[in-house]
N, C-alpha and C. Protein backbone atom coordinates (compact mmCIF):
# COMPACT_ATOMS: atom_id res chain seq x y z
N UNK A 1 7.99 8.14 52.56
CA UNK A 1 7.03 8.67 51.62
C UNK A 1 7.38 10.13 51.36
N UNK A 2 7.30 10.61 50.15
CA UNK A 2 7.60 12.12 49.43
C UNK A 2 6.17 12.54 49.76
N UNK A 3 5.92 13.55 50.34
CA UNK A 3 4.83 14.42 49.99
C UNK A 3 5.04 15.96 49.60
N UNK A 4 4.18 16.01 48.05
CA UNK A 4 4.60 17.36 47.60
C UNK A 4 3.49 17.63 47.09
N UNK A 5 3.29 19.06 47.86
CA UNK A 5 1.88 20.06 47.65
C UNK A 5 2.10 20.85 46.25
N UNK A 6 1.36 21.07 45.50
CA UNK A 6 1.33 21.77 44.61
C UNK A 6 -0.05 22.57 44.51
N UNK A 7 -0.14 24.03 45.11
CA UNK A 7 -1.36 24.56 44.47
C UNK A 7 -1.57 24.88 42.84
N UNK A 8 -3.22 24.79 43.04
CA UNK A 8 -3.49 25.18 41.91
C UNK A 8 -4.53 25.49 42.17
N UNK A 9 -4.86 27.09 42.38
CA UNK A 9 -6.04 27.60 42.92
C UNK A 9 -7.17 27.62 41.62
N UNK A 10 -6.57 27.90 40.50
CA UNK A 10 -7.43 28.00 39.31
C UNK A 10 -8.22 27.22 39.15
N UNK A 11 -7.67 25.95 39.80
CA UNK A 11 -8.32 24.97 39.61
C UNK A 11 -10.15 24.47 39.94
N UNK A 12 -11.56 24.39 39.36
CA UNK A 12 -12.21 24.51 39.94
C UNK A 12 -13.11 23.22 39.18
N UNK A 13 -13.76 22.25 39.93
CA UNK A 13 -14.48 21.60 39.26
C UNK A 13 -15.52 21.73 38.83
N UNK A 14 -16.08 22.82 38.64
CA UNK A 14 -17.25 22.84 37.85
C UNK A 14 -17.16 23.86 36.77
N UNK A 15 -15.84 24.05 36.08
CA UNK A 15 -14.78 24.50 34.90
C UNK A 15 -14.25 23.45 34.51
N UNK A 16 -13.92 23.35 33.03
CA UNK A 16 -13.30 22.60 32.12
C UNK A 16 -11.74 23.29 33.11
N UNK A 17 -10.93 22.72 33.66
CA UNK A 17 -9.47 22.89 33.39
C UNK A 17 -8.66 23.06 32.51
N UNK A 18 -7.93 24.05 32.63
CA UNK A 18 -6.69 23.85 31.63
C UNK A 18 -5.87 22.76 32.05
N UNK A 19 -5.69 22.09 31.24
CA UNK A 19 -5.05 20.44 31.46
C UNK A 19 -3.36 20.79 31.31
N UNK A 20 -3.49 21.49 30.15
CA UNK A 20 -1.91 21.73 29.66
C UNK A 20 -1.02 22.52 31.01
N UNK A 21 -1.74 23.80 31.51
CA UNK A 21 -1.22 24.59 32.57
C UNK A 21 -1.10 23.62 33.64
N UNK A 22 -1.97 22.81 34.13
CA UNK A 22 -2.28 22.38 35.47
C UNK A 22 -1.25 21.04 35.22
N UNK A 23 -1.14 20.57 34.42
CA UNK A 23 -0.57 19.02 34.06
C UNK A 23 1.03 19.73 34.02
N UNK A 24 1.47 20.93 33.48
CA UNK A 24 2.88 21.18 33.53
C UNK A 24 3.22 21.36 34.47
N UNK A 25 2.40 22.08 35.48
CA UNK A 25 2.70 22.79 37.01
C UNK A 25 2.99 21.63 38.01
N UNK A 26 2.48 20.47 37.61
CA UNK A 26 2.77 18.98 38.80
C UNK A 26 3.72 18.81 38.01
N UNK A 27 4.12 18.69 36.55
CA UNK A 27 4.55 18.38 35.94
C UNK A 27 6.09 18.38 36.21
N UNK A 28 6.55 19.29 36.27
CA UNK A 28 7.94 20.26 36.98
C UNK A 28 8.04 20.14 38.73
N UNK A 29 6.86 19.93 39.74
CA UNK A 29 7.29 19.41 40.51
C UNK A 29 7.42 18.03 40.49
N UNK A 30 7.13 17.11 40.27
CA UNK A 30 7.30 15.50 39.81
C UNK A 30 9.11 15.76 39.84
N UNK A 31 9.48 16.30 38.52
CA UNK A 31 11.15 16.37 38.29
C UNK A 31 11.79 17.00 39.15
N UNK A 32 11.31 18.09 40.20
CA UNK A 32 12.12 18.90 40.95
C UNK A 32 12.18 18.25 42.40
N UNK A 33 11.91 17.25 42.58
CA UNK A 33 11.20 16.52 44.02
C UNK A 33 11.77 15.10 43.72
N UNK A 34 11.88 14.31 42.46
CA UNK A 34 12.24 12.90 42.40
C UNK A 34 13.27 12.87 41.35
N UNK A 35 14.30 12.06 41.85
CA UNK A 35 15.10 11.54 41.29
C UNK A 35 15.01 10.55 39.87
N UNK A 36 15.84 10.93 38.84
CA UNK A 36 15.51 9.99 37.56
C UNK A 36 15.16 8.27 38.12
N UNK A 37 14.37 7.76 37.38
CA UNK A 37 14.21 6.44 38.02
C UNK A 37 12.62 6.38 37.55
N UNK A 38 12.21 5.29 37.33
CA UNK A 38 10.86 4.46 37.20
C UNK A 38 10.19 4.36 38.27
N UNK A 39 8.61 5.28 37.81
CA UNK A 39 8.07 5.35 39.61
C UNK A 39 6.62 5.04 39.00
N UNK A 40 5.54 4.75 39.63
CA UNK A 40 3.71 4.41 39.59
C UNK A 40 3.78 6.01 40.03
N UNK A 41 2.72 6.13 38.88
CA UNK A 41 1.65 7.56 39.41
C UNK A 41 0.19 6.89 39.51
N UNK A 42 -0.13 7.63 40.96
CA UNK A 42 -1.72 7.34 40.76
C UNK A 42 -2.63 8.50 41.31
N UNK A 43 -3.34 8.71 40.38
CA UNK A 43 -4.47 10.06 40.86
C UNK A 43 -5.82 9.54 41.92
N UNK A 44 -5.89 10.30 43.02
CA UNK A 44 -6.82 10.13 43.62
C UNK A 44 -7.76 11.04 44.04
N UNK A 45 -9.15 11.16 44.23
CA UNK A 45 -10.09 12.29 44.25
C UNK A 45 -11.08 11.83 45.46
N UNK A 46 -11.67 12.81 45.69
CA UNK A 46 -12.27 13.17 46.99
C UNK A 46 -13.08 12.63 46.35
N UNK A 47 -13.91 12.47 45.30
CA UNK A 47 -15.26 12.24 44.59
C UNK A 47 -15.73 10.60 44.61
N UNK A 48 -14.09 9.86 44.86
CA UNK A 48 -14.86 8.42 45.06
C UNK A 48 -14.58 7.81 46.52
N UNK A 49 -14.04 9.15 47.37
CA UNK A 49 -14.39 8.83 48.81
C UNK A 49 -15.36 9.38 49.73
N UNK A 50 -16.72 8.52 48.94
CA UNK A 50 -18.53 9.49 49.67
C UNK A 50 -18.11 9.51 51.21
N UNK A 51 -18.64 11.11 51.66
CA UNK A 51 -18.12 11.03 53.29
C UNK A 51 -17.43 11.61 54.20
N UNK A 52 -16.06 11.82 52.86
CA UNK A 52 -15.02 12.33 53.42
C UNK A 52 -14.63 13.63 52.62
N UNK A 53 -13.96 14.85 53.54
CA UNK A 53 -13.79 15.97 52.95
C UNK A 53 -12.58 15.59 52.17
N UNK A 54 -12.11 16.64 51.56
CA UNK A 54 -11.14 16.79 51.32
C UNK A 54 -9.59 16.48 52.46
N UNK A 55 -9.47 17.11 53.22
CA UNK A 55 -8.78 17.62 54.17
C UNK A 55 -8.53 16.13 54.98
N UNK A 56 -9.98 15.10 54.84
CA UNK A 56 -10.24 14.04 55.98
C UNK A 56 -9.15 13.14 54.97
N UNK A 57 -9.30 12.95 53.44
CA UNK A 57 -9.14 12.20 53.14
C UNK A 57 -7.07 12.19 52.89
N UNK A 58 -7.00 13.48 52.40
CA UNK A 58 -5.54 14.27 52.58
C UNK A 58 -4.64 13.63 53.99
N UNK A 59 -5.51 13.66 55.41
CA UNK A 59 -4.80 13.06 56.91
C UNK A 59 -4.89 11.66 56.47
N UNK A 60 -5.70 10.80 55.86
CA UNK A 60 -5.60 9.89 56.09
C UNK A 60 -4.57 9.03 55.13
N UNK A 61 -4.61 9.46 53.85
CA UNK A 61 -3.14 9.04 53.21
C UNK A 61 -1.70 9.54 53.44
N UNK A 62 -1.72 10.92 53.96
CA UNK A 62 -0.72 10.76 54.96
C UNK A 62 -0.17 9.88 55.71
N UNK A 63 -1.23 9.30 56.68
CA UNK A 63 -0.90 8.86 57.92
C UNK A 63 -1.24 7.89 57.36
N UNK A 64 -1.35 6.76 56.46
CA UNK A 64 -1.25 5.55 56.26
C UNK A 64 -0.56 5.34 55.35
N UNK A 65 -0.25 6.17 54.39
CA UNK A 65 0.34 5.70 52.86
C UNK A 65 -0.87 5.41 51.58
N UNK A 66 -2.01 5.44 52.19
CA UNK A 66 -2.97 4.64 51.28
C UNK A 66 -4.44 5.51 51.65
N UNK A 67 -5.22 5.14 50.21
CA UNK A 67 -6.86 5.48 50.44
C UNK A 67 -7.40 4.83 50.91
N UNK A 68 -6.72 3.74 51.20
CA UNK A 68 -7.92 2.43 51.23
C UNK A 68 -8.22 2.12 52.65
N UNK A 69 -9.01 3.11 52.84
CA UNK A 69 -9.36 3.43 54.72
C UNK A 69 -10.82 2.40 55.30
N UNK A 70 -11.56 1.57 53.87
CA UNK A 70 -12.31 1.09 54.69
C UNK A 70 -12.63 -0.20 53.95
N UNK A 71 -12.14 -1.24 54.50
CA UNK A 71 -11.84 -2.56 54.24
C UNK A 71 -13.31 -3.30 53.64
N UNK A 72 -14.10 -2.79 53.91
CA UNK A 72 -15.59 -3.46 53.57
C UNK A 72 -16.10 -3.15 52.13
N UNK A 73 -15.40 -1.59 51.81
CA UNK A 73 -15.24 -1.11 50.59
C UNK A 73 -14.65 -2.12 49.40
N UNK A 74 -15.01 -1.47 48.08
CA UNK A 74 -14.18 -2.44 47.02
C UNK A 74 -13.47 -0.87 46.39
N UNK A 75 -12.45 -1.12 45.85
CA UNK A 75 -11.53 -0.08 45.00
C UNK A 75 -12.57 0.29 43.95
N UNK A 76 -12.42 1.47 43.52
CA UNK A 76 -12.44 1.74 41.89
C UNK A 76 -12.41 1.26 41.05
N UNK A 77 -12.95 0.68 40.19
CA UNK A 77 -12.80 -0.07 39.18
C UNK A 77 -13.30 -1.47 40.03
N UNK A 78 -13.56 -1.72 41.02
CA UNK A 78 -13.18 -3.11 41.52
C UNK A 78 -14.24 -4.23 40.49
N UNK A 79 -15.08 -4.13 40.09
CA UNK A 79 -15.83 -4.90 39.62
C UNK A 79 -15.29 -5.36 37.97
N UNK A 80 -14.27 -4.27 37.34
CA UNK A 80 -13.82 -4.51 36.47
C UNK A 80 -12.69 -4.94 36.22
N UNK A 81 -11.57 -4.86 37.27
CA UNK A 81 -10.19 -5.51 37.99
C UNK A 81 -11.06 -6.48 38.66
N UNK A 82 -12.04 -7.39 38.78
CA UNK A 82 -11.61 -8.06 40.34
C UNK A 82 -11.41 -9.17 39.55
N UNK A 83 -11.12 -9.85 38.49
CA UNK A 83 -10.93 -11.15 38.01
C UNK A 83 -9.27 -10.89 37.52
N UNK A 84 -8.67 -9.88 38.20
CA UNK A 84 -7.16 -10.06 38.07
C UNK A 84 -6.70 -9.82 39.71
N UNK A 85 -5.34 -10.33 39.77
CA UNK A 85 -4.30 -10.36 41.08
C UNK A 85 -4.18 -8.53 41.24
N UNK A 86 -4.66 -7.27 41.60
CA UNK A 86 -4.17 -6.14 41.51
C UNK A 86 -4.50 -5.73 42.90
N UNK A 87 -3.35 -4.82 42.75
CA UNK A 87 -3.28 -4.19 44.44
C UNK A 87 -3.79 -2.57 44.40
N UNK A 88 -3.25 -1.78 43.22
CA UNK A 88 -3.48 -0.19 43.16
C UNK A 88 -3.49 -0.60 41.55
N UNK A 89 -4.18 0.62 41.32
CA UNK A 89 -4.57 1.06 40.11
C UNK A 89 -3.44 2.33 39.97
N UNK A 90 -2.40 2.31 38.80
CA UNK A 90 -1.83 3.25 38.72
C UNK A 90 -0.79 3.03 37.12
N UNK A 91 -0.65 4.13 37.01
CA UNK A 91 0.18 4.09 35.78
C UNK A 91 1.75 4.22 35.86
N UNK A 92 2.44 3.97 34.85
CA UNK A 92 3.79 4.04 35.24
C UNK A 92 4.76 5.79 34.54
N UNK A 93 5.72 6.10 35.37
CA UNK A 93 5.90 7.18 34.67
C UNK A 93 7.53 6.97 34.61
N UNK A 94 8.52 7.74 33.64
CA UNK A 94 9.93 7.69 34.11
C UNK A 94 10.28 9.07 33.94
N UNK A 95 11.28 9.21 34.80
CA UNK A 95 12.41 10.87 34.84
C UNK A 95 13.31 10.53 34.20
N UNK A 96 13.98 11.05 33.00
CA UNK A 96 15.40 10.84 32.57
C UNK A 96 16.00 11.89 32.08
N UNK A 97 17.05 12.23 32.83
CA UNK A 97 17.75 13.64 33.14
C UNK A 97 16.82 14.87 33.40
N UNK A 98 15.90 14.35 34.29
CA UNK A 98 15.55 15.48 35.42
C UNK A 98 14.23 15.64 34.27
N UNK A 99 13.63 14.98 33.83
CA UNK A 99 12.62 15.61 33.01
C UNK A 99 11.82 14.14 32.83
N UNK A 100 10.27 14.03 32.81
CA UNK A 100 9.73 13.24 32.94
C UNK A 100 8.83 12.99 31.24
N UNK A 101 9.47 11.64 30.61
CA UNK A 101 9.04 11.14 30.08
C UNK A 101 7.52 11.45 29.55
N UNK A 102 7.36 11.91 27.98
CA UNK A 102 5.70 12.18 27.94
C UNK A 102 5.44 10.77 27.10
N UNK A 103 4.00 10.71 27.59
CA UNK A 103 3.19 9.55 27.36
C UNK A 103 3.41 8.93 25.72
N UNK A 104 3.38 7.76 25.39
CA UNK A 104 3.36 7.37 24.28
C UNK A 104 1.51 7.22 23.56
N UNK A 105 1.06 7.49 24.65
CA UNK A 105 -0.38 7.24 23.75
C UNK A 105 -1.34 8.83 24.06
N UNK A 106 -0.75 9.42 25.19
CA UNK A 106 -1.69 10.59 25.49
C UNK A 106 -0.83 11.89 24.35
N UNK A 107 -2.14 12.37 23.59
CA UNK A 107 -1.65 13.59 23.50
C UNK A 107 -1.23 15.02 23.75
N UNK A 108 -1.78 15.33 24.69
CA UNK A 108 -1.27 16.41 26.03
C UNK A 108 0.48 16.47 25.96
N UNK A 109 1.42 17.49 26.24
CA UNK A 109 2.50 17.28 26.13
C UNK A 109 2.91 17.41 27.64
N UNK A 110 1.97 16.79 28.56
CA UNK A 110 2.51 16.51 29.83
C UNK A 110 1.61 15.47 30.28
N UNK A 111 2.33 14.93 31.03
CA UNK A 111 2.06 13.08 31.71
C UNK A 111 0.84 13.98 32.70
N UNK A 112 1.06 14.42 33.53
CA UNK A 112 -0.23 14.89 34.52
C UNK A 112 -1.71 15.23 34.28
N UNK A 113 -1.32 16.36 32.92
CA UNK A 113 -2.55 17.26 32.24
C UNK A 113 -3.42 15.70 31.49
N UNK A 114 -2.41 15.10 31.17
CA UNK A 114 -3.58 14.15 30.82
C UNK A 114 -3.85 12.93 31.87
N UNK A 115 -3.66 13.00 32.83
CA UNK A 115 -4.09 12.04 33.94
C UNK A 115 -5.43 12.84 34.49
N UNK A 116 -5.39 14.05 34.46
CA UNK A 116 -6.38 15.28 34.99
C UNK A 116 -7.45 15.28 33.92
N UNK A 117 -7.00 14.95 33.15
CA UNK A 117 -8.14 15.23 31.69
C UNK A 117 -8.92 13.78 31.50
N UNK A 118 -8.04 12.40 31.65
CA UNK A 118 -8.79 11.24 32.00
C UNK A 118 -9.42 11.41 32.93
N UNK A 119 -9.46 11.93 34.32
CA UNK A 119 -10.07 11.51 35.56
C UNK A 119 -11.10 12.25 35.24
């Protein structure tokens, strides 16, 4: 597993974000960290794990690979996925020559800023 920190102190949730700044800044680590190639992005937030800090939830996908820390739980979305075969909820992204593919339907001119701006 790659793990790559990216601050973004500006960042504050109870401010509109700059999507464009914050979405380029992952944006450039994504390409500087992974190799060209077809990879799943998936955003995850402290906000749909009631319970857990930040920090709790950070050790625990570490140390497992995954959010999905409590089996009794249903995923995100689960009530609206559960009449399909799905394992993670995630989108697809590609690198080609060191630079990551922008979205065909988002208008943001970075794949992240608008994953940040959906969530």
């Amino acid at each position: 597993m790659t793990i790559v920190e990216v601050r973004v102190p500006e960042y504050r949730v109870d401010r509109e974000p700059d999507y464009r700044s914050i979405g380029t800044r992952v944006d450039r680590a994504i390409e500087a960290n992974f190799p060209d190639g077809e990879y799943l992005l998936r955003a995850i937030g402290v906000d749909d794990h009631p319970g857990l800090t930040l920090s709790e939830l950070v050790r625990i996908v570490v140390t497992t690979g995954t959010d999905k820390h409590d089996p009794g739980r249903g995923s995100v979305g689960h009530d609206e996925f559960s009449g399909y075969d799905y394992d993670i909820q995630a989108g697809p992204i590609e690198i080609r020559q060191a630079r990551l593919l922008p979205s065909r339907v988002e208008p943001l001119p970075t794949v992240f800023g608008g994953i940040v701006r959906h969530f």
